[in-house]
PDB file of N, CA and C in Angstrom:
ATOM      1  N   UNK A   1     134.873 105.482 133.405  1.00  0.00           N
ATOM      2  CA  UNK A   1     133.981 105.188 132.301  1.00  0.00           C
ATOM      3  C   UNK A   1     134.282 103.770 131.833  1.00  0.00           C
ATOM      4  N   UNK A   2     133.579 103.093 131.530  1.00  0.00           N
ATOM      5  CA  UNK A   2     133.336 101.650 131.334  1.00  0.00           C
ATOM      6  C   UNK A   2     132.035 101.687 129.915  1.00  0.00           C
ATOM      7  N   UNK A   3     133.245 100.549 129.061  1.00  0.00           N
ATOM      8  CA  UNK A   3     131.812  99.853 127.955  1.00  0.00           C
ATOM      9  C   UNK A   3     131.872  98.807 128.111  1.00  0.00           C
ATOM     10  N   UNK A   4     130.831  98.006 127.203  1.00  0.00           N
ATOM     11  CA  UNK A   4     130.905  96.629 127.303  1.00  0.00           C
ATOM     12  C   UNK A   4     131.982  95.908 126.516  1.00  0.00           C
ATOM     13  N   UNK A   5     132.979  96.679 125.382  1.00  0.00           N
ATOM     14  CA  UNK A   5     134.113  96.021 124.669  1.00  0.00           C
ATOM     15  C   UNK A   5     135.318  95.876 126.285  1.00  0.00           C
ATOM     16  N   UNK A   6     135.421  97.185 126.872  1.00  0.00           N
ATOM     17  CA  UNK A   6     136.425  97.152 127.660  1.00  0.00           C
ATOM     18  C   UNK A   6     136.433  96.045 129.064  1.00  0.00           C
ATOM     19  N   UNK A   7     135.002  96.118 129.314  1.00  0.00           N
ATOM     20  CA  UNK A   7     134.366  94.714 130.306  1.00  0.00           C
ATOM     21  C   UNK A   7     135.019  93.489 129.568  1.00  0.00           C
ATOM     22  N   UNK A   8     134.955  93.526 128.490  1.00  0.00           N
ATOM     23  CA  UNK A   8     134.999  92.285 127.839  1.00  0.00           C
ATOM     24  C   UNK A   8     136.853  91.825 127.724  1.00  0.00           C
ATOM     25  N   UNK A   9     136.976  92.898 127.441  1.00  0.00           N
ATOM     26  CA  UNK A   9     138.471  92.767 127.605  1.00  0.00           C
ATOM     27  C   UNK A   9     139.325  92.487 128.532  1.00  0.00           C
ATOM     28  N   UNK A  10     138.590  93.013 129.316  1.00  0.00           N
ATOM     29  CA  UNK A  10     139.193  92.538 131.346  1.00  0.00           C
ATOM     30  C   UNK A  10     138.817  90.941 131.399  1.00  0.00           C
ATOM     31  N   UNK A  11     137.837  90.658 131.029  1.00  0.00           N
ATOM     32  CA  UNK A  11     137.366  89.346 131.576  1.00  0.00           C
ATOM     33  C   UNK A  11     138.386  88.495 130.491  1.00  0.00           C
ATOM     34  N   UNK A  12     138.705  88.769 129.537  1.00  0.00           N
ATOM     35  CA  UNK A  12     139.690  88.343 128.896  1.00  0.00           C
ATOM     36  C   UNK A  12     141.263  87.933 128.990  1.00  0.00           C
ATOM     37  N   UNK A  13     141.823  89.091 129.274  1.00  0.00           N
ATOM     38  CA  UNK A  13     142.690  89.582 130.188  1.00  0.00           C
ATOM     39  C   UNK A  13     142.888  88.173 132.194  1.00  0.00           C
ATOM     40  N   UNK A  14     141.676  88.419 132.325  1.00  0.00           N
ATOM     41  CA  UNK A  14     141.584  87.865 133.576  1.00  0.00           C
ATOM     42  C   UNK A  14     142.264  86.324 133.084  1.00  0.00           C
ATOM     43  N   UNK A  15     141.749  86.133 132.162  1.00  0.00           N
ATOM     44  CA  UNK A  15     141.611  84.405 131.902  1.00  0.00           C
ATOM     45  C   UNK A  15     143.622  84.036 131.498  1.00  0.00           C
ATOM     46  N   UNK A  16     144.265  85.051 131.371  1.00  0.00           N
ATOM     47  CA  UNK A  16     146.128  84.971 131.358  1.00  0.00           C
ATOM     48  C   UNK A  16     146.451  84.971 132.674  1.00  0.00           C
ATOM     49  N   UNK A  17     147.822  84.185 132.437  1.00  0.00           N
ATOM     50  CA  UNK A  17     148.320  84.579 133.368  1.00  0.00           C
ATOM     51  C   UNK A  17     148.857  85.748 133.859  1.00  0.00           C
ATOM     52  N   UNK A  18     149.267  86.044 135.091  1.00  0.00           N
ATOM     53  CA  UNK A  18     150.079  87.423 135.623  1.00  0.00           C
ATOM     54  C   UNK A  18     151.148  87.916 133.737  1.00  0.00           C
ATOM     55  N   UNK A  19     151.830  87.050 133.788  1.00  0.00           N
ATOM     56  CA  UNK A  19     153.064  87.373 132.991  1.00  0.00           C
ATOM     57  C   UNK A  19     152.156  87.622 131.515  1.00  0.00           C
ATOM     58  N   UNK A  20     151.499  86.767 131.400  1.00  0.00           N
ATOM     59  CA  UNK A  20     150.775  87.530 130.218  1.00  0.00           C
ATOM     60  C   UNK A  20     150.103  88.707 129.917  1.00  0.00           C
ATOM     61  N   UNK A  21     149.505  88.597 131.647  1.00  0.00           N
ATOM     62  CA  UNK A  21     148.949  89.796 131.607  1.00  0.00           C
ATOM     63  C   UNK A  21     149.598  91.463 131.583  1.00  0.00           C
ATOM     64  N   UNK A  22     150.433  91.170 131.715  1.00  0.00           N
ATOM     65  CA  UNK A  22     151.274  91.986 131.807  1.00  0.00           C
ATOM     66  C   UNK A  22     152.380  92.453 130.356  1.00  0.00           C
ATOM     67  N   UNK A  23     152.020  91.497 129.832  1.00  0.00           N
ATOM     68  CA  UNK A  23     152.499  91.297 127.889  1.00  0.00           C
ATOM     69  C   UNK A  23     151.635  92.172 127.163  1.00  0.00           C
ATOM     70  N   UNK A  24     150.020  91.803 127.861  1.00  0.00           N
ATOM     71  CA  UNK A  24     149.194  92.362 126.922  1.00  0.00           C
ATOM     72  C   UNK A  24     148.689  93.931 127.457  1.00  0.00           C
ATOM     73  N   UNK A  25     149.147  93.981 128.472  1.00  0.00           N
ATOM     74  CA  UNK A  25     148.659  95.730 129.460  1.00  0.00           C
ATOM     75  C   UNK A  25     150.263  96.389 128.058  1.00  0.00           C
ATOM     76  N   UNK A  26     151.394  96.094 128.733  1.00  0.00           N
ATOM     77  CA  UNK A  26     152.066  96.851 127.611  1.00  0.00           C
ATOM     78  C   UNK A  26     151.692  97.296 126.420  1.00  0.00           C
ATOM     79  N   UNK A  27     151.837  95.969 125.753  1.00  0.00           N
ATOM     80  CA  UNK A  27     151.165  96.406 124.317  1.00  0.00           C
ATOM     81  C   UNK A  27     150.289  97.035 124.538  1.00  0.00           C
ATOM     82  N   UNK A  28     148.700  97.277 125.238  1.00  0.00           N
ATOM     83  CA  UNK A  28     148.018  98.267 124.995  1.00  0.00           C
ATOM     84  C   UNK A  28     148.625  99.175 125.032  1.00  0.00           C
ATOM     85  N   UNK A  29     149.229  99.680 126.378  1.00  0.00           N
ATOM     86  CA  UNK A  29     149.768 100.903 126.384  1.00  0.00           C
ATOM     87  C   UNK A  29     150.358 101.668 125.591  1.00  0.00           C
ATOM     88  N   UNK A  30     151.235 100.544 124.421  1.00  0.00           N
ATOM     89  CA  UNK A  30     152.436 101.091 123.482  1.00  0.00           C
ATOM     90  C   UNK A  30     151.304 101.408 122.396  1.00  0.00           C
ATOM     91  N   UNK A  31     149.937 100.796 122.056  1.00  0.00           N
ATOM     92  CA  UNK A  31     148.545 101.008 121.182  1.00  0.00           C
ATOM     93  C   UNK A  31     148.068 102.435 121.148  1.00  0.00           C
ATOM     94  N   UNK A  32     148.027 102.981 122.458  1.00  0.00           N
ATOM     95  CA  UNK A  32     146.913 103.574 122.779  1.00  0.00           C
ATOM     96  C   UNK A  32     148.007 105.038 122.685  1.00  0.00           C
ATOM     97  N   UNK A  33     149.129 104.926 123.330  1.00  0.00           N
ATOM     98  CA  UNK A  33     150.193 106.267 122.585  1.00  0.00           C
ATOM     99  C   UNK A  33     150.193 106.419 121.894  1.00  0.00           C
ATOM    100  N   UNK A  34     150.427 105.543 120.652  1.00  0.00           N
ATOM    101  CA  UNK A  34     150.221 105.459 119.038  1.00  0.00           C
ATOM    102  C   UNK A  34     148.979 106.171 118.634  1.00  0.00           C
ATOM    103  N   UNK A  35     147.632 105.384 119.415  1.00  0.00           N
ATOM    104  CA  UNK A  35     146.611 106.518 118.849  1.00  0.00           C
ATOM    105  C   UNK A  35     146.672 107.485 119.439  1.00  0.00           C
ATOM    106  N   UNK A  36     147.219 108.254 120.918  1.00  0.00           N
ATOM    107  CA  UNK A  36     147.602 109.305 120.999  1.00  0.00           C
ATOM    108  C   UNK A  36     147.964 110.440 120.398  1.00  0.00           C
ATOM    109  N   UNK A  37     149.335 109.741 119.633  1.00  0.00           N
ATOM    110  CA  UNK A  37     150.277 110.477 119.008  1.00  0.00           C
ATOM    111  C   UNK A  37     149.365 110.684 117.397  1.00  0.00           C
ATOM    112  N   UNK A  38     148.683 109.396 117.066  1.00  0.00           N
ATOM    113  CA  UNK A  38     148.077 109.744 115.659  1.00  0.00           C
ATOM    114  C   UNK A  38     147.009 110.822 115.290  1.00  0.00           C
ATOM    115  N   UNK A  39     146.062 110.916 116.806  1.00  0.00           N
ATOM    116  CA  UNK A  39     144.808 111.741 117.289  1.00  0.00           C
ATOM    117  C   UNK A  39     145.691 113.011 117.232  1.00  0.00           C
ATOM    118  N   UNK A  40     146.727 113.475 118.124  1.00  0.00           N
ATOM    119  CA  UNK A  40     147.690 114.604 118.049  1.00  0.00           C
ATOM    120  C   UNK A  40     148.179 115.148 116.854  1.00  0.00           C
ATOM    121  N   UNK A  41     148.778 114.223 116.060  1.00  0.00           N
ATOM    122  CA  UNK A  41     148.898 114.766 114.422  1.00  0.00           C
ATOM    123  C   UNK A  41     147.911 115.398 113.241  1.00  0.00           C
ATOM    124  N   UNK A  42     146.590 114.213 113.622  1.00  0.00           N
ATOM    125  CA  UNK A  42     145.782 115.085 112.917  1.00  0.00           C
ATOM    126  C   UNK A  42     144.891 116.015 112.983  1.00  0.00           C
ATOM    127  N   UNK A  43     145.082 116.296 114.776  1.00  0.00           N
ATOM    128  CA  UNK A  43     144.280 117.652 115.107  1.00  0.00           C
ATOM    129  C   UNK A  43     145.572 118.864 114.268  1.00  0.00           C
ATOM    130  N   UNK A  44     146.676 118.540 114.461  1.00  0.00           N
ATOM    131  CA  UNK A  44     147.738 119.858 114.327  1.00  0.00           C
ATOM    132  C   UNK A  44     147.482 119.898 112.824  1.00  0.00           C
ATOM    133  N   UNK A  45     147.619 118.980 112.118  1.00  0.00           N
ATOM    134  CA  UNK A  45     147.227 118.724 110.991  1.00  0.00           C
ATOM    135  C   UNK A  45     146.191 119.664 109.960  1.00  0.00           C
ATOM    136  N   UNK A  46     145.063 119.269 110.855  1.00  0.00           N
ATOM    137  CA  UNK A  46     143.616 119.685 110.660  1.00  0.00           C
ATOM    138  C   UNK A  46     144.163 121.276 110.867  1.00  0.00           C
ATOM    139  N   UNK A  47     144.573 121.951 112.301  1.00  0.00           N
ATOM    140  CA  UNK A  47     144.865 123.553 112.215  1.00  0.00           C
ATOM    141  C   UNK A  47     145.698 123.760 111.293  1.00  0.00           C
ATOM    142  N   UNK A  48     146.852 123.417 110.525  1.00  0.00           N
ATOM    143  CA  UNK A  48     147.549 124.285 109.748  1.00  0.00           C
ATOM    144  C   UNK A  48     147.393 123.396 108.187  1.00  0.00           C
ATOM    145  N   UNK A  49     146.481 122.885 108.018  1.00  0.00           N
ATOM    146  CA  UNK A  49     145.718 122.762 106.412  1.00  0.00           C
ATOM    147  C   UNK A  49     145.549 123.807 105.456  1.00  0.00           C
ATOM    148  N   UNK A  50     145.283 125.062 105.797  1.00  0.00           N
ATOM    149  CA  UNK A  50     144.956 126.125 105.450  1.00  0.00           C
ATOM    150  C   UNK A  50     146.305 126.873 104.970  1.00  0.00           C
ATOM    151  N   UNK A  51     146.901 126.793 105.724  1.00  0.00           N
ATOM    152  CA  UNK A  51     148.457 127.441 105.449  1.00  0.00           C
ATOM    153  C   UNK A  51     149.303 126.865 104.570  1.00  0.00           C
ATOM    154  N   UNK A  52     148.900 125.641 104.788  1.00  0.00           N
ATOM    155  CA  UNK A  52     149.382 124.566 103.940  1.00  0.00           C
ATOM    156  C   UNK A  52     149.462 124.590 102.640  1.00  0.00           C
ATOM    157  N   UNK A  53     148.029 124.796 102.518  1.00  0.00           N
ATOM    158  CA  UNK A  53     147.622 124.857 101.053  1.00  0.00           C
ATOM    159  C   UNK A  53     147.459 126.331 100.196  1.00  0.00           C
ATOM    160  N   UNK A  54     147.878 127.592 101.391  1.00  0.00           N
ATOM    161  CA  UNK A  54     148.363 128.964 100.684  1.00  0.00           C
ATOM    162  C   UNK A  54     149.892 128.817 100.539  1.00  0.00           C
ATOM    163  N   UNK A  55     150.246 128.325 101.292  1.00  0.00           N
ATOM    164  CA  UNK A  55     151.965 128.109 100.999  1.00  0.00           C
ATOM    165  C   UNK A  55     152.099 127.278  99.709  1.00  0.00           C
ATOM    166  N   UNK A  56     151.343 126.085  98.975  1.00  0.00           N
ATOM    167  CA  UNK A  56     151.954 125.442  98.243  1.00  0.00           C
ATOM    168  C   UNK A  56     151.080 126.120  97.199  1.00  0.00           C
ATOM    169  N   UNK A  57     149.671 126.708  96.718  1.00  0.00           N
ATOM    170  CA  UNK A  57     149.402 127.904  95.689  1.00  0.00           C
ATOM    171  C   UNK A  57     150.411 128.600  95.988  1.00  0.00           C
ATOM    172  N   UNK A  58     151.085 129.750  96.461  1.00  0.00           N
ATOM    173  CA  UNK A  58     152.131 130.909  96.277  1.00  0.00           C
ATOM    174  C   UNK A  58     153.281 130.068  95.731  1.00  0.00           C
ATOM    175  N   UNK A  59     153.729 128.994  96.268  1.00  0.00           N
ATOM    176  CA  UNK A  59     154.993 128.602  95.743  1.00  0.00           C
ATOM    177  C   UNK A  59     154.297 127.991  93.999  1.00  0.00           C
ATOM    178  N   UNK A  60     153.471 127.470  93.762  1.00  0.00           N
ATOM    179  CA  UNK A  60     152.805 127.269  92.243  1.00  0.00           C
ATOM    180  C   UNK A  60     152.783 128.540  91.690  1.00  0.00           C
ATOM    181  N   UNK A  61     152.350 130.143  92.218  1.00  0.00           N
ATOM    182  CA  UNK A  61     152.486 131.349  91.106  1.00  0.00           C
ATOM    183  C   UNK A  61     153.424 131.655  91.523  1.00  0.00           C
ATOM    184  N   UNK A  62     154.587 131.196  91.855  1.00  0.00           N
ATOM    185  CA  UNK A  62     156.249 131.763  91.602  1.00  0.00           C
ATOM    186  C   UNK A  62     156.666 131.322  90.700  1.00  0.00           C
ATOM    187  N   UNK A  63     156.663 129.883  90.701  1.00  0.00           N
ATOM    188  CA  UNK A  63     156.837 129.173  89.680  1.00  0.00           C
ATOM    189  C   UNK A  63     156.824 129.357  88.464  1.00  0.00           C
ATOM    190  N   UNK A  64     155.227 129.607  88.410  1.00  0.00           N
ATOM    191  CA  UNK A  64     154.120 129.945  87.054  1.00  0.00           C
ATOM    192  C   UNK A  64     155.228 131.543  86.445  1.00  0.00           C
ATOM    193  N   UNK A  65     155.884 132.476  87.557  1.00  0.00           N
ATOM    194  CA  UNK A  65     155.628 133.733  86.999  1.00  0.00           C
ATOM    195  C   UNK A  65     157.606 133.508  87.392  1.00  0.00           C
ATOM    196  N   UNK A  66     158.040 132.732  87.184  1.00  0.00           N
ATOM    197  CA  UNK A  66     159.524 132.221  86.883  1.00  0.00           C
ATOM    198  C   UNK A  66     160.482 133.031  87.666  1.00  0.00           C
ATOM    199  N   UNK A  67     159.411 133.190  89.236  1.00  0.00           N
ATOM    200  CA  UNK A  67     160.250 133.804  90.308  1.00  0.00           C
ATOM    201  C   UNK A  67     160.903 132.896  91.258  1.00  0.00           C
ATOM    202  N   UNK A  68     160.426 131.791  91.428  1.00  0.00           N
ATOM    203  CA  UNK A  68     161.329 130.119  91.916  1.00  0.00           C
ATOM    204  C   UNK A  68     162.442 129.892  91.407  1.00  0.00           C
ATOM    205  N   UNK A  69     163.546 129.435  92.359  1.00  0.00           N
ATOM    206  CA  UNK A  69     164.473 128.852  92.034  1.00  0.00           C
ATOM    207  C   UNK A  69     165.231 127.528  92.271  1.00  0.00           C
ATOM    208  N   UNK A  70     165.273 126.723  91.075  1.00  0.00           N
ATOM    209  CA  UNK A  70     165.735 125.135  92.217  1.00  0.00           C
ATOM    210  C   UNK A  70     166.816 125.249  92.778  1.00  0.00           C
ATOM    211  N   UNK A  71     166.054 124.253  93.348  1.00  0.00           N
ATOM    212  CA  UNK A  71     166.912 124.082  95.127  1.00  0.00           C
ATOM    213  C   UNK A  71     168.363 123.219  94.533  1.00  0.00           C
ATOM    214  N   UNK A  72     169.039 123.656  94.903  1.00  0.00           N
ATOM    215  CA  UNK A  72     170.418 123.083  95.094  1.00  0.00           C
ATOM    216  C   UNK A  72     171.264 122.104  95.595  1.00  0.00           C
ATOM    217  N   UNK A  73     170.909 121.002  95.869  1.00  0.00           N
ATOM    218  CA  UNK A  73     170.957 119.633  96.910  1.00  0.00           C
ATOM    219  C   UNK A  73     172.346 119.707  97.489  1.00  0.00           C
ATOM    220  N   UNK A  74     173.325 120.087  96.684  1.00  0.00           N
ATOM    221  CA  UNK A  74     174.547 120.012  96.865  1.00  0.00           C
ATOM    222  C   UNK A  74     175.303 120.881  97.631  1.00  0.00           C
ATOM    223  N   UNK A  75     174.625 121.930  97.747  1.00  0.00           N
ATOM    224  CA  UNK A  75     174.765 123.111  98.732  1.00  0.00           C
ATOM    225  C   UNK A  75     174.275 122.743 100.228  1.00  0.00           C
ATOM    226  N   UNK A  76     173.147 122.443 100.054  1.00  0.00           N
ATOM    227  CA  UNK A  76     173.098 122.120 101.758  1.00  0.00           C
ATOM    228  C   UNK A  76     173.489 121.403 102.523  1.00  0.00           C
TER     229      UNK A  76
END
């Protein structure tokens, strides 16, 4: 699959040298994991939203009904 940004980028690319070119293929690469890894977070994200937000209401009516207890920093 080919667009015209990524055409554009090759012909770009073309115009470095080897060693540059090779500066700037990395960095994409180290780019495009990043949006990998960012696309990956907020799909997992997106599935456990829901839980998320029943876990932090229940821990608010424990609270509310003075069944919570603070946490202890010094203990763990």
């Amino acid at each position: 699959m080919s667009s015209a940004a990524i055409a554009t980028v090759l012909k770009m690319m073309e115009s470095l040298s080897v060693e540059a070119q090779d500066r700037v293929a990395e960095h994409l690469r180290e780019y495009i994991n990043d949006l990998q890894d960012e696309i990956q977070w907020n799909e997992s994200f997106e599935r456990t939203q829901q839980k998320l937000v029943a876990a932090a209401q229940r821990a608010k009516q424990e609270i509310a009904e003075g069944q919570a207890k603070a946490l202890d920093y010094d203990q763990l």
